[in-house]
C-alpha atoms as a PDB file:
ATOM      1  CA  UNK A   1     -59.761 -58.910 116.076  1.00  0.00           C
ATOM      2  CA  UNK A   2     -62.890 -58.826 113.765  1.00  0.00           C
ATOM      3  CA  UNK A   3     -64.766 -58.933 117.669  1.00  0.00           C
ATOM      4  CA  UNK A   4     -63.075 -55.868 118.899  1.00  0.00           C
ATOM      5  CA  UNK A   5     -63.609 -53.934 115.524  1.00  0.00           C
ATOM      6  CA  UNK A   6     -66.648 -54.583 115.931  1.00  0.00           C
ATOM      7  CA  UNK A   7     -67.244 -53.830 119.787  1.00  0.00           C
ATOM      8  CA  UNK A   8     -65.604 -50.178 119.079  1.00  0.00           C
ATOM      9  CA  UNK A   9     -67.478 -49.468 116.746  1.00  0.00           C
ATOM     10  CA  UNK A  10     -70.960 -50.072 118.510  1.00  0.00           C
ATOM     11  CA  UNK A  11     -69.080 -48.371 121.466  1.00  0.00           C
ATOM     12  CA  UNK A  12     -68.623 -45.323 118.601  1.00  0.00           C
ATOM     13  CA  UNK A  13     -72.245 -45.622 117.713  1.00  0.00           C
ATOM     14  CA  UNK A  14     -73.311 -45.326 120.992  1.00  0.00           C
ATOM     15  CA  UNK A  15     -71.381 -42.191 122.024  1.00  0.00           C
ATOM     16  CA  UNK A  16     -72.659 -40.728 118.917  1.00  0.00           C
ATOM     17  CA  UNK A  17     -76.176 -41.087 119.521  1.00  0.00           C
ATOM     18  CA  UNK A  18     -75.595 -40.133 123.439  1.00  0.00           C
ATOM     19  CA  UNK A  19     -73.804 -36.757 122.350  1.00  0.00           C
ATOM     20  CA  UNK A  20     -76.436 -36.229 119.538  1.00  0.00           C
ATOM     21  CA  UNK A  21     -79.202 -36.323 122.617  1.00  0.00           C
ATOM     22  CA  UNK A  22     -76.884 -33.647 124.777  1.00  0.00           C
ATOM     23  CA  UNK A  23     -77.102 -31.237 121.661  1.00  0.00           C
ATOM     24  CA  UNK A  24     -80.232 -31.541 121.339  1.00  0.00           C
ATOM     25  CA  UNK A  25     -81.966 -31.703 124.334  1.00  0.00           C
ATOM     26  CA  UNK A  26     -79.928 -28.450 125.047  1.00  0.00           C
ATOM     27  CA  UNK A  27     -81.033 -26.458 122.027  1.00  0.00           C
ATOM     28  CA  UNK A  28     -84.736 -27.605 122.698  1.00  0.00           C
ATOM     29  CA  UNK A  29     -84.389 -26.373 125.925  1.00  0.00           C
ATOM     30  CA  UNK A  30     -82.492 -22.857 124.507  1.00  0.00           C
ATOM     31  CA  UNK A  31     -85.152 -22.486 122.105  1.00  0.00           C
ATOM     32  CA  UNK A  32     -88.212 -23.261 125.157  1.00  0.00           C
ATOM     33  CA  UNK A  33     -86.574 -21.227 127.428  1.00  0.00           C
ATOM     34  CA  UNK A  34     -86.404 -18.369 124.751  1.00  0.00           C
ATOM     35  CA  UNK A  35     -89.456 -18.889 122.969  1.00  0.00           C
ATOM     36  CA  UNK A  36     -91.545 -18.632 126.473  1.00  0.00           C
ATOM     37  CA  UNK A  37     -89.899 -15.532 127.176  1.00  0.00           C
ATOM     38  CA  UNK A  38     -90.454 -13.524 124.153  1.00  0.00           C
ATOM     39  CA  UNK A  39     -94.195 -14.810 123.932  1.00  0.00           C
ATOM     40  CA  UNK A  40     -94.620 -14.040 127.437  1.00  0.00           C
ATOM     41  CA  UNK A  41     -93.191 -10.434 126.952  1.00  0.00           C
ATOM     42  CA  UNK A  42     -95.362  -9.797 124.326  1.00  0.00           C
ATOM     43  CA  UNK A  43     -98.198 -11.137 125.238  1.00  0.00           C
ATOM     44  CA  UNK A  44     -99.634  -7.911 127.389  1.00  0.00           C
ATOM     45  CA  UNK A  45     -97.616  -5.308 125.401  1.00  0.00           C
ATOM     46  CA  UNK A  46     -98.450  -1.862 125.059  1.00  0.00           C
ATOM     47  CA  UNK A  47     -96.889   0.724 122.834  1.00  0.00           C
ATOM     48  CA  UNK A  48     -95.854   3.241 125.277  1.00  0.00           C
ATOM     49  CA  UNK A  49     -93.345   0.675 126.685  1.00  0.00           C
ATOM     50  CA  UNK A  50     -91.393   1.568 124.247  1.00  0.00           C
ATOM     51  CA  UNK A  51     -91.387   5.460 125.025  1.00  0.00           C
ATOM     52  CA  UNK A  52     -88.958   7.160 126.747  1.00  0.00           C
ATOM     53  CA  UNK A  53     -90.883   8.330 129.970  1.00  0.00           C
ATOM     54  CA  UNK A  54     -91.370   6.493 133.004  1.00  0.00           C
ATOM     55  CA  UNK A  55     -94.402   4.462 131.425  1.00  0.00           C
ATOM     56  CA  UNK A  56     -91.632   2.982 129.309  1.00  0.00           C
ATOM     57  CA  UNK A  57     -88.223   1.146 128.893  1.00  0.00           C
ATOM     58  CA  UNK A  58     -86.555   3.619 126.365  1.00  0.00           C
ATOM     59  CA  UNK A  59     -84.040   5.100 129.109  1.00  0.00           C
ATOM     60  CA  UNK A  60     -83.628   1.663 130.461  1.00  0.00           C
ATOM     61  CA  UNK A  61     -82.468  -0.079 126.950  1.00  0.00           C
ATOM     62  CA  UNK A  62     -80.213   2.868 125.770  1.00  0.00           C
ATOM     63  CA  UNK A  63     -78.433   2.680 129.522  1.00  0.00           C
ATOM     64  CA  UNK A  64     -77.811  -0.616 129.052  1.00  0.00           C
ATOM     65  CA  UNK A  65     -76.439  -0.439 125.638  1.00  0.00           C
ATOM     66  CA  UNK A  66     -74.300   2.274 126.861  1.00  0.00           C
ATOM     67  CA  UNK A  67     -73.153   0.638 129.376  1.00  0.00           C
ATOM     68  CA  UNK A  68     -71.665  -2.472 127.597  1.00  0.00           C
ATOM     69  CA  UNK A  69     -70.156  -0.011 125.186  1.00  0.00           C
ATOM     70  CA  UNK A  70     -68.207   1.857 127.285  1.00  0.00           C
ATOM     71  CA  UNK A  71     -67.287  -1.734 129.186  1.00  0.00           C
ATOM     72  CA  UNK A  72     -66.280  -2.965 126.282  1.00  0.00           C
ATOM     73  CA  UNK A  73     -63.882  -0.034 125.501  1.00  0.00           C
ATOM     74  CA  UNK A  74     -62.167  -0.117 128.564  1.00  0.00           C
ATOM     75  CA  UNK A  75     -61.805  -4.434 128.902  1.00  0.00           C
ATOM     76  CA  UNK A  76     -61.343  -5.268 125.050  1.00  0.00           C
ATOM     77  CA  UNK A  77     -58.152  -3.699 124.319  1.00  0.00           C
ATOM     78  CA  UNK A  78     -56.708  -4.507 127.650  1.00  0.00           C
ATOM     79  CA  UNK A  79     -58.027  -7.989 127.682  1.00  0.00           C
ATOM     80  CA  UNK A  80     -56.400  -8.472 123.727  1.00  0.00           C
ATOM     81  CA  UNK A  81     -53.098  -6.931 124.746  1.00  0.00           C
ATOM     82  CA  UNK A  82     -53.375  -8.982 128.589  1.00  0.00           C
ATOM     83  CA  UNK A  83     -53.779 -12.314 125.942  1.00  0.00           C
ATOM     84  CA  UNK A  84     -51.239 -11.542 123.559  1.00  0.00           C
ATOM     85  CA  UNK A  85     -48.828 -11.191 125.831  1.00  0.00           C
ATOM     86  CA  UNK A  86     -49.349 -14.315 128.161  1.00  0.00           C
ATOM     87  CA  UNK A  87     -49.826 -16.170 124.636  1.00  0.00           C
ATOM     88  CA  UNK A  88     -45.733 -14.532 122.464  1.00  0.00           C
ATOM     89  CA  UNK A  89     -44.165 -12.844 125.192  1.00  0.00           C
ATOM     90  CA  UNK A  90     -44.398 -14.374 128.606  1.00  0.00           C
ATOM     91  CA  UNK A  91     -42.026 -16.747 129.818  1.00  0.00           C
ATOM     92  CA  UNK A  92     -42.645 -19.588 132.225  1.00  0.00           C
ATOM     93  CA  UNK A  93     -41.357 -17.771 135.719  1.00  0.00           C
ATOM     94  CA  UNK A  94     -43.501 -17.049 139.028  1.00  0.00           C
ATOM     95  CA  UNK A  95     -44.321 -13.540 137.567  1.00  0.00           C
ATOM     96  CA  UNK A  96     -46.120 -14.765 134.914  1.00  0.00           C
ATOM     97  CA  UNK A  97     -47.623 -17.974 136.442  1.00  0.00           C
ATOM     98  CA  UNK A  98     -49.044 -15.384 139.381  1.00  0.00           C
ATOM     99  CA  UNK A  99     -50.657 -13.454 136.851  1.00  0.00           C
ATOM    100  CA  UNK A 100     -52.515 -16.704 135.202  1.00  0.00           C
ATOM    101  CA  UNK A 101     -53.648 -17.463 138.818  1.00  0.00           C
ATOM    102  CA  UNK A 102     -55.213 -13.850 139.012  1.00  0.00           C
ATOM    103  CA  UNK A 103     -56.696 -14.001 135.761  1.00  0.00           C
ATOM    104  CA  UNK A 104     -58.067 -17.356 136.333  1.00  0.00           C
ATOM    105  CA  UNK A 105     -59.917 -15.993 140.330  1.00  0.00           C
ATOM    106  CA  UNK A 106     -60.670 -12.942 138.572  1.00  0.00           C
ATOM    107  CA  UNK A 107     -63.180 -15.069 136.405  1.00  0.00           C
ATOM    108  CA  UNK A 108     -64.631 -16.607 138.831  1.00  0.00           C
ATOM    109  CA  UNK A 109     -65.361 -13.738 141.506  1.00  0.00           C
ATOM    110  CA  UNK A 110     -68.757 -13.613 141.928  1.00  0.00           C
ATOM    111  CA  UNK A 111     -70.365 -10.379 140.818  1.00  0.00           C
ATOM    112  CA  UNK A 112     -71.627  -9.005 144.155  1.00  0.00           C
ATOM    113  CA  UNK A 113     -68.015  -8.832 144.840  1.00  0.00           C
ATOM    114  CA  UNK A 114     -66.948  -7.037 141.589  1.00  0.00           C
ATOM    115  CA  UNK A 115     -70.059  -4.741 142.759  1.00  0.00           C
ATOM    116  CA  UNK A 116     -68.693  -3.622 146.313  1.00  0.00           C
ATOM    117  CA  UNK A 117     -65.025  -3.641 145.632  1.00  0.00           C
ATOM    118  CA  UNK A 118     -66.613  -0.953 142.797  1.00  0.00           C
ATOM    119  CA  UNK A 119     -68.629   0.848 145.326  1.00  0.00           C
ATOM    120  CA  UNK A 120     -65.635   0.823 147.269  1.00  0.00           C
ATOM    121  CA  UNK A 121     -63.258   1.530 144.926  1.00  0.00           C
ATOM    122  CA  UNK A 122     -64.855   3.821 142.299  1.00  0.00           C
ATOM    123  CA  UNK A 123     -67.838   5.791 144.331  1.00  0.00           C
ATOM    124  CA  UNK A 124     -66.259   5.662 147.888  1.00  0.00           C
ATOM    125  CA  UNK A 125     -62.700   6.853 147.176  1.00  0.00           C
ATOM    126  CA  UNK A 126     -63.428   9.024 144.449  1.00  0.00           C
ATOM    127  CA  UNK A 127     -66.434  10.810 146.278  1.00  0.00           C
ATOM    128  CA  UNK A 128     -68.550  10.319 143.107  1.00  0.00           C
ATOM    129  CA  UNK A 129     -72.163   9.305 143.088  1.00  0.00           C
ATOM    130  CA  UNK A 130     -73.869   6.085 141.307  1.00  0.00           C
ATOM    131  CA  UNK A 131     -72.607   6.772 137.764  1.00  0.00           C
ATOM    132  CA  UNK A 132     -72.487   4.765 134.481  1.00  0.00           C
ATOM    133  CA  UNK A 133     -68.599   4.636 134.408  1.00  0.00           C
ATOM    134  CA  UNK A 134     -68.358   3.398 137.777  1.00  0.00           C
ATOM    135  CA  UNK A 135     -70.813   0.757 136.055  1.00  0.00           C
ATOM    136  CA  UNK A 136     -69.309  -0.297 133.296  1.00  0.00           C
ATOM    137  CA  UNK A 137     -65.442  -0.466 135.195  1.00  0.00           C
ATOM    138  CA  UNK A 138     -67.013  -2.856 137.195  1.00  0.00           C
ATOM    139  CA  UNK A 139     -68.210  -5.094 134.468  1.00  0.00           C
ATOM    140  CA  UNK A 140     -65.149  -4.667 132.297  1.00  0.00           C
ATOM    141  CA  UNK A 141     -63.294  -6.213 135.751  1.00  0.00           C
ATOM    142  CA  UNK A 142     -65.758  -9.131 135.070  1.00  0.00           C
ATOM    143  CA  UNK A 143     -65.216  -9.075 130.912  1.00  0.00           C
ATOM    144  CA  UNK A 144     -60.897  -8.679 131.284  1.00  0.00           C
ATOM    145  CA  UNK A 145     -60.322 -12.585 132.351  1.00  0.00           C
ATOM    146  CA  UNK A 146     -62.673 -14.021 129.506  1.00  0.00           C
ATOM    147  CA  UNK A 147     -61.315 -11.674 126.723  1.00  0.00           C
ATOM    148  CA  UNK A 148     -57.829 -12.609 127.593  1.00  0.00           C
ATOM    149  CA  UNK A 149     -58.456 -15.799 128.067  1.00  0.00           C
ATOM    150  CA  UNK A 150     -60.098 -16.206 124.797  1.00  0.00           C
ATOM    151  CA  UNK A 151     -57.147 -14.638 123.004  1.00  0.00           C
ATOM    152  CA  UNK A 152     -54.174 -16.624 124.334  1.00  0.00           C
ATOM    153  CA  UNK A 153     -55.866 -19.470 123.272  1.00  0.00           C
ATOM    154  CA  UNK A 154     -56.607 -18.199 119.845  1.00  0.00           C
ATOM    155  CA  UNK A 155     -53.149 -17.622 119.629  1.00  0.00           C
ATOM    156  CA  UNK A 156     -51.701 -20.631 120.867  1.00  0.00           C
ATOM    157  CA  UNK A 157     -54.201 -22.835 118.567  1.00  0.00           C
ATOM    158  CA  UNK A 158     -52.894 -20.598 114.989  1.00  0.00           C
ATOM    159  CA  UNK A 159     -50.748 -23.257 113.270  1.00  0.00           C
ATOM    160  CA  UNK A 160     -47.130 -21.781 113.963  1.00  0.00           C
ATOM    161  CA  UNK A 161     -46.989 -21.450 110.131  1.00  0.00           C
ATOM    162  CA  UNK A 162     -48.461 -18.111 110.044  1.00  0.00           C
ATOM    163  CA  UNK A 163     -45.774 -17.220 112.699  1.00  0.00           C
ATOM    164  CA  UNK A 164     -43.038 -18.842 110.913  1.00  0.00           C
ATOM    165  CA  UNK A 165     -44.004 -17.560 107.355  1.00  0.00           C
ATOM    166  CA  UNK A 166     -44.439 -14.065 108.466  1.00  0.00           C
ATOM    167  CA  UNK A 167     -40.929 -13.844 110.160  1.00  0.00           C
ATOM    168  CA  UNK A 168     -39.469 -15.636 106.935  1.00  0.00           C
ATOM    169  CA  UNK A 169     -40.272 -13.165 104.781  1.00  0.00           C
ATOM    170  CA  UNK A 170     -38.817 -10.233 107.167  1.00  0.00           C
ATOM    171  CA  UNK A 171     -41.180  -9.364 109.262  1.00  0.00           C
ATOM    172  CA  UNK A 172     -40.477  -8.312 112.972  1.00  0.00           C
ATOM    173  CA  UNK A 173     -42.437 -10.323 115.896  1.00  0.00           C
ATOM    174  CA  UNK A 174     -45.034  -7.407 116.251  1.00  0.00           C
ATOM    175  CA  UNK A 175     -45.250  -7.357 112.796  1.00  0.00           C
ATOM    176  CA  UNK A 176     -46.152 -10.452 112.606  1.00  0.00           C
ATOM    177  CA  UNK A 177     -48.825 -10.306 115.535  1.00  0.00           C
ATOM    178  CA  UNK A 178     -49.757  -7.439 114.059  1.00  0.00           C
ATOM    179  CA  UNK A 179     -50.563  -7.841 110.551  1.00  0.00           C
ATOM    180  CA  UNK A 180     -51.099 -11.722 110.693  1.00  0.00           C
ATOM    181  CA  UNK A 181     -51.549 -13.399 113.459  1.00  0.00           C
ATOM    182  CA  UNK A 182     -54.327 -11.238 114.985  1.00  0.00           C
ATOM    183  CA  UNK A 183     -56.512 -10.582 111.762  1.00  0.00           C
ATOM    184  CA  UNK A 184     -56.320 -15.105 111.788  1.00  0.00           C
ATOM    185  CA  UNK A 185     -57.420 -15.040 115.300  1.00  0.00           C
ATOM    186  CA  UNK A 186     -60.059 -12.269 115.302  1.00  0.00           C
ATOM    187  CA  UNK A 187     -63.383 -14.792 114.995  1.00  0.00           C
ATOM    188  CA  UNK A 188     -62.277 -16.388 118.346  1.00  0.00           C
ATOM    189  CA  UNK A 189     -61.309 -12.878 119.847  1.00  0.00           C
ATOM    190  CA  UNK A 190     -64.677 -12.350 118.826  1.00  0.00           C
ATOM    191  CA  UNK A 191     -66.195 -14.573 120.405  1.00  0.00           C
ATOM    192  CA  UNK A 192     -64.593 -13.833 123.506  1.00  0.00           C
ATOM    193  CA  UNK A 193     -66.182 -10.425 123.160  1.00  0.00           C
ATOM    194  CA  UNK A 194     -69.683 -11.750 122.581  1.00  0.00           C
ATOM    195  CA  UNK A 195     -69.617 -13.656 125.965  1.00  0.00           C
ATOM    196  CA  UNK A 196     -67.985 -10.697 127.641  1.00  0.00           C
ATOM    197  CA  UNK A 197     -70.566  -8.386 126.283  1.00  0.00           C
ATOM    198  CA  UNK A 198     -73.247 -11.180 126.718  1.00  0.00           C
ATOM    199  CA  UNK A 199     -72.713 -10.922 130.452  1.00  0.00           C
ATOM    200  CA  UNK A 200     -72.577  -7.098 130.306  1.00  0.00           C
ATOM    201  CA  UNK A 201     -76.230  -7.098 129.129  1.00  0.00           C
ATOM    202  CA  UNK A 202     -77.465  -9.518 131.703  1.00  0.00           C
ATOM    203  CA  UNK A 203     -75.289  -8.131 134.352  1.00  0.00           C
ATOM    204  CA  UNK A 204     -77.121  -6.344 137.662  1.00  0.00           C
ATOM    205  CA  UNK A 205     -75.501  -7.249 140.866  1.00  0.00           C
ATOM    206  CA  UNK A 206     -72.062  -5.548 140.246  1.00  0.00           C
ATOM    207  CA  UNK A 207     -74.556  -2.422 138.807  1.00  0.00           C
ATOM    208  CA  UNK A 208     -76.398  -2.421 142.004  1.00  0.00           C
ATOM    209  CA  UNK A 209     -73.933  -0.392 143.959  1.00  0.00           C
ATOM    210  CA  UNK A 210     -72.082   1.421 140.842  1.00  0.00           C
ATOM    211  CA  UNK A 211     -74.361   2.861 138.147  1.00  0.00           C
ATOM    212  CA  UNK A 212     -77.550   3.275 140.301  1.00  0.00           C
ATOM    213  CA  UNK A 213     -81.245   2.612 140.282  1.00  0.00           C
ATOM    214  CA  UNK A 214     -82.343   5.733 138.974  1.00  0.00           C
ATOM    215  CA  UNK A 215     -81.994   7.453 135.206  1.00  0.00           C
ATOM    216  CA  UNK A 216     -83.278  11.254 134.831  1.00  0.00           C
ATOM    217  CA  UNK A 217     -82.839  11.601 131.062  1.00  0.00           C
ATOM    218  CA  UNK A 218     -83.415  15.220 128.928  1.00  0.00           C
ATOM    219  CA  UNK A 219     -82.987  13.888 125.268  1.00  0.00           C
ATOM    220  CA  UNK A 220     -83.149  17.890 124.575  1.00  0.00           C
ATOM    221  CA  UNK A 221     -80.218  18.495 126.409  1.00  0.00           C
ATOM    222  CA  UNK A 222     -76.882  17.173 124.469  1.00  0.00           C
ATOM    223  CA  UNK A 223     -74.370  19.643 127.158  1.00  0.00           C
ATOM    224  CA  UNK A 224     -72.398  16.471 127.831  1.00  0.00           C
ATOM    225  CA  UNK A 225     -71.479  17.647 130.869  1.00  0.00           C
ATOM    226  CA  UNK A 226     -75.180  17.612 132.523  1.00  0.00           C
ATOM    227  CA  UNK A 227     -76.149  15.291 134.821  1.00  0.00           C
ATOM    228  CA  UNK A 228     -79.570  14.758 132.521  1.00  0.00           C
ATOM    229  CA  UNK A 229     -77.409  14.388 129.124  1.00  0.00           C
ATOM    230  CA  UNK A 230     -77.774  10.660 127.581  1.00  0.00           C
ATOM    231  CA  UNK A 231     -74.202  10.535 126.664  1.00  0.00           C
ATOM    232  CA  UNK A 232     -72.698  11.642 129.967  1.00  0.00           C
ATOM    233  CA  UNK A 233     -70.690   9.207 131.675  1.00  0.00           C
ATOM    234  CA  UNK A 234     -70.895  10.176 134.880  1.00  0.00           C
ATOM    235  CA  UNK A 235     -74.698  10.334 135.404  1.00  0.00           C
ATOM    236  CA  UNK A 236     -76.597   7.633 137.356  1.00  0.00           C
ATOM    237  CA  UNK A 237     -78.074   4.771 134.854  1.00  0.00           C
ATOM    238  CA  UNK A 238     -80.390   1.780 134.918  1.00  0.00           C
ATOM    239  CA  UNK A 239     -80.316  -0.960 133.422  1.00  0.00           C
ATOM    240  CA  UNK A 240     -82.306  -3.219 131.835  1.00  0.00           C
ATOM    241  CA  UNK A 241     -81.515  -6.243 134.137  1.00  0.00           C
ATOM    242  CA  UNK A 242     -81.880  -3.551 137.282  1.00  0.00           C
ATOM    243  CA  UNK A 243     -85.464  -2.655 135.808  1.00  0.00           C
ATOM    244  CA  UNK A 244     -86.518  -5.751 135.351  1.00  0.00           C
ATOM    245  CA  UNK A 245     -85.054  -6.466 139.458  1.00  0.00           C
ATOM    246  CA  UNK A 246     -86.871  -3.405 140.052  1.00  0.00           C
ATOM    247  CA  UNK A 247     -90.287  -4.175 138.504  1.00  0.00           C
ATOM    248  CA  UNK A 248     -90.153  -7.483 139.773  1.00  0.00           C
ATOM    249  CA  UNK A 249     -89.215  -6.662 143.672  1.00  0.00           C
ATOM    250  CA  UNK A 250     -89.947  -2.806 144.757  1.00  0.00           C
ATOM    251  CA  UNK A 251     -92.102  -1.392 142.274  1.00  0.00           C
ATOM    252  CA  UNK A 252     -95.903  -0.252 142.806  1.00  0.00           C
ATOM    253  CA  UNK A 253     -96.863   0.778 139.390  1.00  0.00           C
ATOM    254  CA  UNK A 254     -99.558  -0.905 138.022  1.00  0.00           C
ATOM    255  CA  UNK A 255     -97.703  -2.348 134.609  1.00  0.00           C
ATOM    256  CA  UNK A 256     -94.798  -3.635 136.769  1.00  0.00           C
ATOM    257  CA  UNK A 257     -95.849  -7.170 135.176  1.00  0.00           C
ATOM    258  CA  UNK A 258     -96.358  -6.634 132.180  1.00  0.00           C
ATOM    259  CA  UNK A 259     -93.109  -4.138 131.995  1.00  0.00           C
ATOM    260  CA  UNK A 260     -91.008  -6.643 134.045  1.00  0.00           C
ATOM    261  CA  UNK A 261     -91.862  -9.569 131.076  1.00  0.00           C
ATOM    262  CA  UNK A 262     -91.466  -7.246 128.095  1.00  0.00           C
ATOM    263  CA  UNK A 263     -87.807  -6.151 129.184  1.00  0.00           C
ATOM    264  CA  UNK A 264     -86.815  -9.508 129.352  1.00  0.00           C
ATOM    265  CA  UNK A 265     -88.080 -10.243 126.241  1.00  0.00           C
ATOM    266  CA  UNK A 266     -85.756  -6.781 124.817  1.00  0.00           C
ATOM    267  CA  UNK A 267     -83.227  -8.255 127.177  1.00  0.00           C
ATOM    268  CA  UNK A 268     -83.082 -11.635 125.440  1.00  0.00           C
ATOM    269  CA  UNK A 269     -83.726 -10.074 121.396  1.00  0.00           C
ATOM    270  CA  UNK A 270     -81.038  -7.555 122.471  1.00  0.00           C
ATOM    271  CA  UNK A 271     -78.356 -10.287 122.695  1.00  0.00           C
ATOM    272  CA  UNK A 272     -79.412 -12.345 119.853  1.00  0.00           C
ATOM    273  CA  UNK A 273     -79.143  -9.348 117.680  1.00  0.00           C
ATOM    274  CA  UNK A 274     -75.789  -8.347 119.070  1.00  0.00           C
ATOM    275  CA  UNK A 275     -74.319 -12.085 118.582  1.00  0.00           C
ATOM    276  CA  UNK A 276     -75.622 -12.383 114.812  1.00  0.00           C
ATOM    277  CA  UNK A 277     -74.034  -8.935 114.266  1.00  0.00           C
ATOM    278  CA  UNK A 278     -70.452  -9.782 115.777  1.00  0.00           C
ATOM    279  CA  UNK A 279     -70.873 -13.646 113.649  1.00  0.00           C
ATOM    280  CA  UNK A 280     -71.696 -11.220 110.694  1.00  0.00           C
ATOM    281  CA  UNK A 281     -68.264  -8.799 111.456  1.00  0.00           C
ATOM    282  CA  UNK A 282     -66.429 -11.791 111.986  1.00  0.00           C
ATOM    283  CA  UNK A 283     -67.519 -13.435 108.711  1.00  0.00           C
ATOM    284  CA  UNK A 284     -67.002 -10.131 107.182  1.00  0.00           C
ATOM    285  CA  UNK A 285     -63.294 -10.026 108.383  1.00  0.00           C
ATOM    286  CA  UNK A 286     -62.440 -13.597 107.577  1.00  0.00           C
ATOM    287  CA  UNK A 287     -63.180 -12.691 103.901  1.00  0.00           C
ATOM    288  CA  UNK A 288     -61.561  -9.721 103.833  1.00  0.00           C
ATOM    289  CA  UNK A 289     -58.487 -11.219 104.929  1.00  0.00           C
ATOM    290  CA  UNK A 290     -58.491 -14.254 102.871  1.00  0.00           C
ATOM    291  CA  UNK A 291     -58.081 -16.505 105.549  1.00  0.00           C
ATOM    292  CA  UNK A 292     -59.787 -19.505 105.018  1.00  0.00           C
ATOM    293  CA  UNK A 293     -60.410 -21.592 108.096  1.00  0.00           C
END
């Protein structure tokens, strides 16, 4: 007995330190990878990449921004209502086991498809042109799946207690989802939105044949209804990740290098900022609800 105690437990020390070497070999390699492009970014920078003219990435970075917001609009409450349901509501029948399968080839679709059945769908059959709505529909068919995912199984891992309590007291089953349930499960929905949004960022191939390659910008011109207003939805818009394609493939201009290596750089510090913020919001909301995890 003494012999096996003791074999498990050198077994246990063994996984440990096998584990410990998987974490860390992949944060060394998160921080390298990182680290080399930031420094490499940087390294030939100029200050009028940061204008908002054709000598610089301005356009470029608010586009993408945009983009994601307006992505994030359309797949976050649809994704958070799509999870909620599968996770209180949804019974075990072929209905709802069809929709799982969907959800679950929706996620793994690869982008250049998401991009033509968007051409197709959104520019084709509406007779629209490249636009940023047509963009960010595209990528909020690639964000739905991992939102909803991530929800369901925030819900299903909430000890049934805060179910149980809620409806005790006199609560309805909405109400309970509603004022309980969801506020608990926010961090992970948050999460969820992170990776969505991380992939928004980072996203070209499904942009490629809905939001364009070109942006024609007037930051003097706020009729939202003009083709060169910033907060128009419907006006062609490039990306950061379609720049950097861009610089890196077609373009002539002399800086292409230099301009291709510093938007990656805003590409990468872009979604570092934006996860710190949402662990920040979802920090802030845990303490404002009093859940303690």
């Amino acid at each position: 007995m003494i012999k096996k105690i003791n074999k498990y437990k050198a077994e246990d020390k063994i996984m440990t330190v096998i584990l410990y070497a998987f974490g860390i070999f992949t944060l060394v390699l998160l921080f390298l990878l990182c680290g080399y492009i930031i420094v490499n970014g940087l390294k030939d920078f100029k200050l009028e990449f940061l204008s908002f003219s054709r000598k610089g990435i301005g356009n470029q970075f608010f586009n993408t921004v945009y983009l994601v917001f307006l992505a994030l609009l359309i797949s976050t409450p649809l994704g958070i209502a799509t999870g909620i349901y599968l996770a209180e509501y949804a019974k075990d029948n072929i209905v709802n086991r069809f929709i799982r399968i969907c959800i679950e080839t929706l996620s793994s679709l690869p982008s250049i498809v998401i991009g033509l059945f968007g051409a197709l769908v959104f520019i084709e059959y509406t007779g629209a042109q490249w636009n940023l709505m047509a963009g960010a529909l595209a990528v909020s068919i690639l964000s739905l799946p991992l939102i909803a995912t991530t929800t369901e199984d925030a819900f299903r891992a909430l000890p049934s207690s805060y179910k149980k309590g809620s409806m005790c007291i006199g609560a309805t089953h909405w109400q309970s989802i509603y004022r309980v349930m969801l506020p608990a499960c926010m961090p992970r929905i948050i999460t969820g939105i992170i990776l969505a949004a991380g992939r928004g960022f980072g996203e070209a191939a499904a942009l490629l044949f809905t939001a364009g390659m070109s942006t024609n910008i007037n930051w003097t011109q706020w009729d939202i209804t003009s083709k060169q207003c910033a907060l128009n939805p419907f006006r062609p818009g490039e990306t950061l990740a379609l720049y950097i394609w861009d610089l890196k493939s077609l373009s002539i201009n002399p800086n292409a290098e230099a301009l291709a290596n510093f938007s990656s750089a805003v590409l990468i510090l872009m979604v570092l900022v934006f996860s710190l913020s949402a662990r920040f919001l979802s920090s802030h909301l845990d303490k404002k609800s009093g859940i303690k995890k």
